[in-house]
C-alpha atoms as a PDB file:
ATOM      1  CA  UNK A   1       8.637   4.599  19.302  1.00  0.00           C
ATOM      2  CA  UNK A   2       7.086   2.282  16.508  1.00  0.00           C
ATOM      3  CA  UNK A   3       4.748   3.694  14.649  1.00  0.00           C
ATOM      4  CA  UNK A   4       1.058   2.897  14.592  1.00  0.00           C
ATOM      5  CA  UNK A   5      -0.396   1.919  11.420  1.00  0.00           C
ATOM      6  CA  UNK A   6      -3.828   0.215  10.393  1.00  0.00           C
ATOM      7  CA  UNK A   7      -4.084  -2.197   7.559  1.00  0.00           C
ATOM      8  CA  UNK A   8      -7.457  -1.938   5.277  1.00  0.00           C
ATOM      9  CA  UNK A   9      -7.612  -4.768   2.800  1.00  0.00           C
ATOM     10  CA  UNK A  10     -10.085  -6.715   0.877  1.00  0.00           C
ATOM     11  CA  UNK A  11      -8.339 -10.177  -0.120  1.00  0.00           C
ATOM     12  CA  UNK A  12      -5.289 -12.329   0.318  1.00  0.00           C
ATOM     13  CA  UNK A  13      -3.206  -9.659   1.947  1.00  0.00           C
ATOM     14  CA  UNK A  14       0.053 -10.301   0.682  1.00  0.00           C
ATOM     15  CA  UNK A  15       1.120  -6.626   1.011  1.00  0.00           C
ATOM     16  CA  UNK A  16      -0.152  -7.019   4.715  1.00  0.00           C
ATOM     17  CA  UNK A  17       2.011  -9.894   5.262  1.00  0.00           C
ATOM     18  CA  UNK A  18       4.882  -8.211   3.686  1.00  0.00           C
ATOM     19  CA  UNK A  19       4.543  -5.577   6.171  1.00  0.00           C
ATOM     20  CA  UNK A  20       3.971  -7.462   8.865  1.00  0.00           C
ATOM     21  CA  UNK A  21       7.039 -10.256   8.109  1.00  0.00           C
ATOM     22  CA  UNK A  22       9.235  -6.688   7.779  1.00  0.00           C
ATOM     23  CA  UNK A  23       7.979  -5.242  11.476  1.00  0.00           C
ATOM     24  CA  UNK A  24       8.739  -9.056  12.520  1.00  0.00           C
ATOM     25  CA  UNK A  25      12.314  -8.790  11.715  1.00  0.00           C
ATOM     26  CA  UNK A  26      13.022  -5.275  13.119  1.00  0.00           C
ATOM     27  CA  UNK A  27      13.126  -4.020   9.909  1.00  0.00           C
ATOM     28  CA  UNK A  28      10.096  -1.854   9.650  1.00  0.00           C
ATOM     29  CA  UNK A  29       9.640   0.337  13.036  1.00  0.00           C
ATOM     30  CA  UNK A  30       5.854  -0.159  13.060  1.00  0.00           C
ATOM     31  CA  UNK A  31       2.958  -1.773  14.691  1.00  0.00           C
ATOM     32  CA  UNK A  32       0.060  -2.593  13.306  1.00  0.00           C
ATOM     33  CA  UNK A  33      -2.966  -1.385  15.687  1.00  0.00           C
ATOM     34  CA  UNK A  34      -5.787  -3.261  14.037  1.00  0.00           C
ATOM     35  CA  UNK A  35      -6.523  -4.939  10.413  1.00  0.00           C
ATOM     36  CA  UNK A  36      -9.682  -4.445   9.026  1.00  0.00           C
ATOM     37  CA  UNK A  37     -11.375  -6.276   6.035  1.00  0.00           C
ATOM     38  CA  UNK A  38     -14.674  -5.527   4.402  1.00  0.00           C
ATOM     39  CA  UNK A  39     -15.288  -9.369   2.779  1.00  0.00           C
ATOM     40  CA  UNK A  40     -16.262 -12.416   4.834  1.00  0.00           C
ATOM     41  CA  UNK A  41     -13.686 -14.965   4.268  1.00  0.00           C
ATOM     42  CA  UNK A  42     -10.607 -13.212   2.928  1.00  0.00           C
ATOM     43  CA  UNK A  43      -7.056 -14.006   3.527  1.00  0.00           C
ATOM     44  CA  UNK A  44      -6.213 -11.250   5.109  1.00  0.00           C
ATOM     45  CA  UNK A  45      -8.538 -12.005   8.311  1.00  0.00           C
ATOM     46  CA  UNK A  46      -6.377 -15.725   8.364  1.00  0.00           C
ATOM     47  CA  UNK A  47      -3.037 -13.951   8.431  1.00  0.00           C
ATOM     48  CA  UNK A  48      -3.922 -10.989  11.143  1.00  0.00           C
ATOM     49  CA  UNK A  49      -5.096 -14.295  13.121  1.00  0.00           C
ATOM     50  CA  UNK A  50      -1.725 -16.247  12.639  1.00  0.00           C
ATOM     51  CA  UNK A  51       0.058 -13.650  13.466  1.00  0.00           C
ATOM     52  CA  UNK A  52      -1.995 -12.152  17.067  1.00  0.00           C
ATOM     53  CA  UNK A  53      -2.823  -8.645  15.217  1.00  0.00           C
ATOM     54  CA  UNK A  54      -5.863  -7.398  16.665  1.00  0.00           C
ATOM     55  CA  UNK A  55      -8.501  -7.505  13.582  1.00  0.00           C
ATOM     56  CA  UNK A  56     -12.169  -7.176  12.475  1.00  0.00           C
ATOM     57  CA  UNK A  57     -14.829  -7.810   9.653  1.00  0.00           C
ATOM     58  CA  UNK A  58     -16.662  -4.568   8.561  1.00  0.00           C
ATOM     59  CA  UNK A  59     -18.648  -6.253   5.862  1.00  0.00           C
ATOM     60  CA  UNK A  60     -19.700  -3.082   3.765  1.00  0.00           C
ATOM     61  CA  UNK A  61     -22.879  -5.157   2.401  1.00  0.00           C
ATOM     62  CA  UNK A  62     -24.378  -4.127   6.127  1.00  0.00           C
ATOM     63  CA  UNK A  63     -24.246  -0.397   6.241  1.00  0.00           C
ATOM     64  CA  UNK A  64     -27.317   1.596   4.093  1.00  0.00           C
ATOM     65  CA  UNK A  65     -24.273   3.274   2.429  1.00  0.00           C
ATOM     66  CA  UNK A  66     -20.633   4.172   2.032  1.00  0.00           C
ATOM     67  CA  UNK A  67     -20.982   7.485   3.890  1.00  0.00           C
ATOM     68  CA  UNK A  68     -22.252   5.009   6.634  1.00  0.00           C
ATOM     69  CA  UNK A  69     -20.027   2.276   6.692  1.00  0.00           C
ATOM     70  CA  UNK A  70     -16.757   5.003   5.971  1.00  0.00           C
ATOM     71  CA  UNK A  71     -18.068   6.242   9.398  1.00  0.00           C
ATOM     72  CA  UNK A  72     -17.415   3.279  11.001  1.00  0.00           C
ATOM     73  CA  UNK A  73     -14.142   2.689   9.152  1.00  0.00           C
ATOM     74  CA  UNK A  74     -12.901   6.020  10.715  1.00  0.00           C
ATOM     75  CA  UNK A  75     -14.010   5.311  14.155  1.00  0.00           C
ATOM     76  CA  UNK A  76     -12.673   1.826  14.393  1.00  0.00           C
ATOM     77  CA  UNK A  77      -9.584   2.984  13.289  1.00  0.00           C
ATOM     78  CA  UNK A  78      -9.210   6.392  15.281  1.00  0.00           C
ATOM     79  CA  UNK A  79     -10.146   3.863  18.441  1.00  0.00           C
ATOM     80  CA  UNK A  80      -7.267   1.672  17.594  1.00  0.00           C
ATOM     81  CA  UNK A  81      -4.707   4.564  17.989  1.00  0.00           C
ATOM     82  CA  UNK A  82      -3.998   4.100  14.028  1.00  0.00           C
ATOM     83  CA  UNK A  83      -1.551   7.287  12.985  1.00  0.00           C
ATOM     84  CA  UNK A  84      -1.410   6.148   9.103  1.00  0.00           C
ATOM     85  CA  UNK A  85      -4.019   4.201   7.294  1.00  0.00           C
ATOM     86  CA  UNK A  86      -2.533   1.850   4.899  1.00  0.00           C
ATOM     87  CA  UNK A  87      -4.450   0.365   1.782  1.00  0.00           C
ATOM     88  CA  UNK A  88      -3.339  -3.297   0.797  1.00  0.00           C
ATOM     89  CA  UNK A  89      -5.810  -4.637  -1.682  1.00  0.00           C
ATOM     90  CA  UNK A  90      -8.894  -2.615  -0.231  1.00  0.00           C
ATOM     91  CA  UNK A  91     -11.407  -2.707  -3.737  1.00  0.00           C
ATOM     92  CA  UNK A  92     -13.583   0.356  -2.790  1.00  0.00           C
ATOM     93  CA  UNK A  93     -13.231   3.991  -2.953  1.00  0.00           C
ATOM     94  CA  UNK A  94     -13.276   5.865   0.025  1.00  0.00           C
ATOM     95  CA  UNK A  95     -15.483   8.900   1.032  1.00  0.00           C
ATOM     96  CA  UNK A  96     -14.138  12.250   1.184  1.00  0.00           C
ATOM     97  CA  UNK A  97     -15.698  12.081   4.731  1.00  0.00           C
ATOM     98  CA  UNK A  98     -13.140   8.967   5.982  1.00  0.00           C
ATOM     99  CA  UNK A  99      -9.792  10.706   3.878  1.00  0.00           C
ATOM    100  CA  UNK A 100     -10.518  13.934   5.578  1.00  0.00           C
ATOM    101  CA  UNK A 101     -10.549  12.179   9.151  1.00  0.00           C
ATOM    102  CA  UNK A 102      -7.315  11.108   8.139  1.00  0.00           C
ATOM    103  CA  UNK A 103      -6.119  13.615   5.752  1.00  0.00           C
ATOM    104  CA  UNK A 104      -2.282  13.313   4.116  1.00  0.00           C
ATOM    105  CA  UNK A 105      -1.946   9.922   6.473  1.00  0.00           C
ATOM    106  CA  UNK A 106      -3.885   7.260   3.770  1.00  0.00           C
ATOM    107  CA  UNK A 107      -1.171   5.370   1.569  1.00  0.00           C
ATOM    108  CA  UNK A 108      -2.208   3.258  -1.453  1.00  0.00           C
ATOM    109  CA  UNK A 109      -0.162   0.504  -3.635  1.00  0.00           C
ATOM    110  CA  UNK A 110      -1.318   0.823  -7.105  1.00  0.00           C
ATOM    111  CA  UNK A 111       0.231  -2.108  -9.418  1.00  0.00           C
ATOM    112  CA  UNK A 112       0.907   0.178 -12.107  1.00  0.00           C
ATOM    113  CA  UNK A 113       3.244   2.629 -13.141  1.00  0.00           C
ATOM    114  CA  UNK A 114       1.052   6.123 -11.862  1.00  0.00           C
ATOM    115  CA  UNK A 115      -0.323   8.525 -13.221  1.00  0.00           C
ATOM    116  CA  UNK A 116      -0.264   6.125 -16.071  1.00  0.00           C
ATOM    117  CA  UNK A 117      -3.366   3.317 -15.828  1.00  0.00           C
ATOM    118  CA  UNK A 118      -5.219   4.333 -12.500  1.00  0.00           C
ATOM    119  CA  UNK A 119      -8.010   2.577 -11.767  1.00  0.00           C
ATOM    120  CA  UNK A 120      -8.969  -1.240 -10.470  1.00  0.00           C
ATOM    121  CA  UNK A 121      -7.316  -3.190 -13.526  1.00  0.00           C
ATOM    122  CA  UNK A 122      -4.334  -0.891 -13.750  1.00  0.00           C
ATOM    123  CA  UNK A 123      -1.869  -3.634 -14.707  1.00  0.00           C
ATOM    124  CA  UNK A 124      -4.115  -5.279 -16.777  1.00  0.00           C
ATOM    125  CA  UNK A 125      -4.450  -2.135 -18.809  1.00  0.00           C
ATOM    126  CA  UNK A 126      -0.728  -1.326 -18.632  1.00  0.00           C
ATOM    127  CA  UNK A 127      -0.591  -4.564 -20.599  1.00  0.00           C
ATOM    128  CA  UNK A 128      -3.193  -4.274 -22.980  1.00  0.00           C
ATOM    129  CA  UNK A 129      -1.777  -1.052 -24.345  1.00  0.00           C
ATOM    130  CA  UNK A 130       1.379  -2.763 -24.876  1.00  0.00           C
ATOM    131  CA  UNK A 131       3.898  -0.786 -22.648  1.00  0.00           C
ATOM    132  CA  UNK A 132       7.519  -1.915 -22.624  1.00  0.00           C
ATOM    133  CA  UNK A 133       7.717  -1.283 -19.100  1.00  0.00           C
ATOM    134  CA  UNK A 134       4.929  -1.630 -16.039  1.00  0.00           C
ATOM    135  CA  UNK A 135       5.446  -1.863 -12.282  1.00  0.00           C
ATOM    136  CA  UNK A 136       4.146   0.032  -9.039  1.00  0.00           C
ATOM    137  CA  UNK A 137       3.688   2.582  -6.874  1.00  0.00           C
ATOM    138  CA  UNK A 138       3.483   3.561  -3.810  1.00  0.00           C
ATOM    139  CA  UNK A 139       1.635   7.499  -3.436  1.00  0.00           C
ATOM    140  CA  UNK A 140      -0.635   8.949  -0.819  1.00  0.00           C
ATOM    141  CA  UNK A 141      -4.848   8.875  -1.485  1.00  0.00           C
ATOM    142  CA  UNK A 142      -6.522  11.541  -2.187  1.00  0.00           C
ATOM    143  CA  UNK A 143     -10.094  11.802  -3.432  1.00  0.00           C
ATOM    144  CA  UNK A 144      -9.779  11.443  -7.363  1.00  0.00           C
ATOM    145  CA  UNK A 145      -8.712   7.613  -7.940  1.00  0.00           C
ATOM    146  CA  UNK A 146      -5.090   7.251  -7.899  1.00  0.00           C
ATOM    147  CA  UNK A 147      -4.124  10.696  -7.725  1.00  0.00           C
ATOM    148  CA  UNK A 148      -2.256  11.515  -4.695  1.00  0.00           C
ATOM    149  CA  UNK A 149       1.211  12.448  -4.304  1.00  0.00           C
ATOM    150  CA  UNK A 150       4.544   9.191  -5.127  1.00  0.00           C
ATOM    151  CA  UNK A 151       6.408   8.619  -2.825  1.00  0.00           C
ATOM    152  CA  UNK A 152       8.148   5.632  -4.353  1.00  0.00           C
ATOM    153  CA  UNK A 153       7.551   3.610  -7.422  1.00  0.00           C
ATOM    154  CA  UNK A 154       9.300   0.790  -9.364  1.00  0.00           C
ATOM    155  CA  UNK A 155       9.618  -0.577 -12.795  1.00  0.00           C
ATOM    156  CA  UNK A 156       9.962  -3.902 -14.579  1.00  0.00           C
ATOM    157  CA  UNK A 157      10.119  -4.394 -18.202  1.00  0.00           C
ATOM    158  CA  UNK A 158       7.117  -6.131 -19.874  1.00  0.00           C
ATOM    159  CA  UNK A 159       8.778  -9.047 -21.656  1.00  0.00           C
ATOM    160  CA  UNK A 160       7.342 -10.092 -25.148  1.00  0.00           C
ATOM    161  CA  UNK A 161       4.108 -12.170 -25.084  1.00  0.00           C
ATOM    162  CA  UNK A 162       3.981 -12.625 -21.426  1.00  0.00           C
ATOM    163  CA  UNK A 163       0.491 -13.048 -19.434  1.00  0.00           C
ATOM    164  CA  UNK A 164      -0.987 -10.919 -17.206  1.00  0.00           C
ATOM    165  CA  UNK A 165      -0.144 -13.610 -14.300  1.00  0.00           C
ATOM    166  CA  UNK A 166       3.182 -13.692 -15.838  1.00  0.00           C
ATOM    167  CA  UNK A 167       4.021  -9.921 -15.293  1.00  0.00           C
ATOM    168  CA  UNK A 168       1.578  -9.527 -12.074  1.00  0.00           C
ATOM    169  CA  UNK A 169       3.827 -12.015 -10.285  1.00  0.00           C
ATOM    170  CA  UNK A 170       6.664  -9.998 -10.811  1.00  0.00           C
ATOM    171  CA  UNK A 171       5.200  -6.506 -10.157  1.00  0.00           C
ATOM    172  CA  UNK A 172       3.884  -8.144  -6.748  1.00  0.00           C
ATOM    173  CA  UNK A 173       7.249  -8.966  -5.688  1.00  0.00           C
ATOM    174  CA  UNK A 174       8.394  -5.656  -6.155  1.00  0.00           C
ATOM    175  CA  UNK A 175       5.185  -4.417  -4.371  1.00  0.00           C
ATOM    176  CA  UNK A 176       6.281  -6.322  -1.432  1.00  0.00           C
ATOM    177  CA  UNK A 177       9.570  -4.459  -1.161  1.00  0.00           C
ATOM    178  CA  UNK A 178       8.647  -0.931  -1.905  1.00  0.00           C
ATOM    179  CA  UNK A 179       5.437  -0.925   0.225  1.00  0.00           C
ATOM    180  CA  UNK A 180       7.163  -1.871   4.038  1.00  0.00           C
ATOM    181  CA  UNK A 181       9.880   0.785   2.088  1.00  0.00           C
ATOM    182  CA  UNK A 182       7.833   3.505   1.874  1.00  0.00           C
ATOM    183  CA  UNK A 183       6.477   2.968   5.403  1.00  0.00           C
ATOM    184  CA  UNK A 184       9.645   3.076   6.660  1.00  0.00           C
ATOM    185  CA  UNK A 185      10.673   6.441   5.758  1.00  0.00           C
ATOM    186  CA  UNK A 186       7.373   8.117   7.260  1.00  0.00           C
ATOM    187  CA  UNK A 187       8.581   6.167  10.534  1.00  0.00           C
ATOM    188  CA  UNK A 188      12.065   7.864  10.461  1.00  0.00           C
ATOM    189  CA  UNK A 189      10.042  11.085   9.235  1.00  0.00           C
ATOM    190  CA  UNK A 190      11.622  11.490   6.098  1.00  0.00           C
ATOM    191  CA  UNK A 191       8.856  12.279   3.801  1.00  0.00           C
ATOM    192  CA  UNK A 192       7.725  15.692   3.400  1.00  0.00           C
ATOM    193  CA  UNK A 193       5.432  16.737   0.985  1.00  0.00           C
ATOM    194  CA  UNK A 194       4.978  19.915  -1.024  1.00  0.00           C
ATOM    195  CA  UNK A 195       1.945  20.446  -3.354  1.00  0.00           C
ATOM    196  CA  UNK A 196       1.929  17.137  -5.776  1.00  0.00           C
ATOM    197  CA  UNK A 197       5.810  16.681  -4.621  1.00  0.00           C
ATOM    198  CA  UNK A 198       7.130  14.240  -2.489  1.00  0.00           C
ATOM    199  CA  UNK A 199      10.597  14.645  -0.535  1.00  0.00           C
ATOM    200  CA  UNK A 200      13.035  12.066   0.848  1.00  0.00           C
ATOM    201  CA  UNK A 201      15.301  12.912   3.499  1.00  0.00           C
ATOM    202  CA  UNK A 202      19.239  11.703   2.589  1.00  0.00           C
ATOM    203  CA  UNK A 203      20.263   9.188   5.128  1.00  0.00           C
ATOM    204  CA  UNK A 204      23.909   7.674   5.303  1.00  0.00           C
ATOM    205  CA  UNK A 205      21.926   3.830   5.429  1.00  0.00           C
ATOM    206  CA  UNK A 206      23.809   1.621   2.563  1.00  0.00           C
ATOM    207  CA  UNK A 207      21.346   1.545  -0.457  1.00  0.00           C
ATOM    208  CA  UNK A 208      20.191  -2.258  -1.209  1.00  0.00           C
ATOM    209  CA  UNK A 209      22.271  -4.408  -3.785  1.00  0.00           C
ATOM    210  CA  UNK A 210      20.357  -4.685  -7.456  1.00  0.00           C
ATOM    211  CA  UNK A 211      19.439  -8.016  -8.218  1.00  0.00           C
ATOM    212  CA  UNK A 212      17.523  -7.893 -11.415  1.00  0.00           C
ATOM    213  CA  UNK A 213      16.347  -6.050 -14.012  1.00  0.00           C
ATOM    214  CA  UNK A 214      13.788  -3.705 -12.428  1.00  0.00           C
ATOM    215  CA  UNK A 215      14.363  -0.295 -11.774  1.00  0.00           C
ATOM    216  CA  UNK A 216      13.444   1.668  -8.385  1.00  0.00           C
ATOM    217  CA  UNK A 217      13.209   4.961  -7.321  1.00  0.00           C
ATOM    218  CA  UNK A 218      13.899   6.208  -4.706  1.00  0.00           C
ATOM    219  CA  UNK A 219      16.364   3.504  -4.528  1.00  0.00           C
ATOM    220  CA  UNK A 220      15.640   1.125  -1.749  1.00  0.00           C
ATOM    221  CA  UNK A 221      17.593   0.544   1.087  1.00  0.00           C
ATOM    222  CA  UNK A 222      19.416  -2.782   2.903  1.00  0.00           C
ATOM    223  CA  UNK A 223      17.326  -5.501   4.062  1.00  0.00           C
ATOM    224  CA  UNK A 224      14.213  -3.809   1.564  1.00  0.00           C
END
């Protein structure tokens, strides 16, 4: 049975269309039970549309507050049938109030390498410091900003006097690969987690051929 995920996003949602292009093919065993995006006009809303996903506006400017408009995160998502929630661009912090409704089933994609650079600008900080290497990762939320437990990240080298764009279109791409990843392992219940440690069951599926420079781990599998 596929499992049931909800999509939270704020903008283009290219991480939600990797996901969804990925449960399109029969690659990812999920369905997505509802996106739900908290700015009028973003992209997001266009491609849940185009692609018959059930999915709704929660504009955030219309609750008093975030406890308030959290609330009505949970409940839209708990009436969807939603077992994981899965953040793909969302730009807000969420209450301790909508993580414990959902507690150790919230994922994040953070476009840095973690616990390095947390934060909203991550890989433009990454880049500002002057690391040799950047990329992203994949780890459950918890209440303190980009703190919860990897699951997977991956790693590109920062190439000498690149842009931000430059290296952000690069570190996307490899977002779009290790996110539906990720997902699929909690489908096949492979992820465990112990304290700030993350465990992947082995499998016997044939690992995915390298065909650059990056650097992931866990290393991904065929057709990610």
């Amino acid at each position: 049975m596929s499992m049931p995920i909800a999509i939270l996003a704020s903008g283009n949602g290219s991480n939600a269309q990797a996901i969804m292009d990925k449960i399109s093919a029969g690659i990812l065993d999920a369905r997505v039970c509802l996106v739900a995006c908290n700015r009028p006009g973003a992209g997001v809303l266009e491609r849940a549309r185009r692609a018959n996903i059930p999915h709704t506006l929660l504009d955030h400017a219309l609750w008093p507050d975030r406890t308030s408009y959290d609330a009505a995160l949970a409940d839209a998502f708990k009436k969807s049938g939603a077992e994981y929630i899965v953040l793909a661009g969302y730009m807000r912090l969420l209450t301790a109030g909508f993580l414990q409704a959902f507690e150790g089933r919230v994922l994040n994609i953070h476009p840095a390498l973690l616990p390095s650079f947390p934060g909203l600008h991550g890989g433009a900080d990454a880049l500002a410091y002057g690391v040799t290497l950047s990329g992203c990762t994949v780890h459950f939320v918890e209440e303190a900003v980009d703190s919860g437990p990897i699951i997977i990240q991956a790693a590109t080298p920062v190439k000498a006097g690149e842009t931000l764009d430059c290296l952000m279109t690069r570190v996307h791409a490899l977002e779009h690969r290790i996110y539906p990843q990720a997902l699929q392992w909690l489908a096949q219940g492979r992820i465990s987690k112990k304290g700030r440690l993350t465990h992947l069951a082995p499998s016997d599926v044939k690992h995915a051929p390298r065909g650059d420079d990056s650097l992931i781990w866990p290393p991904l599998e065929e057709h990610f």
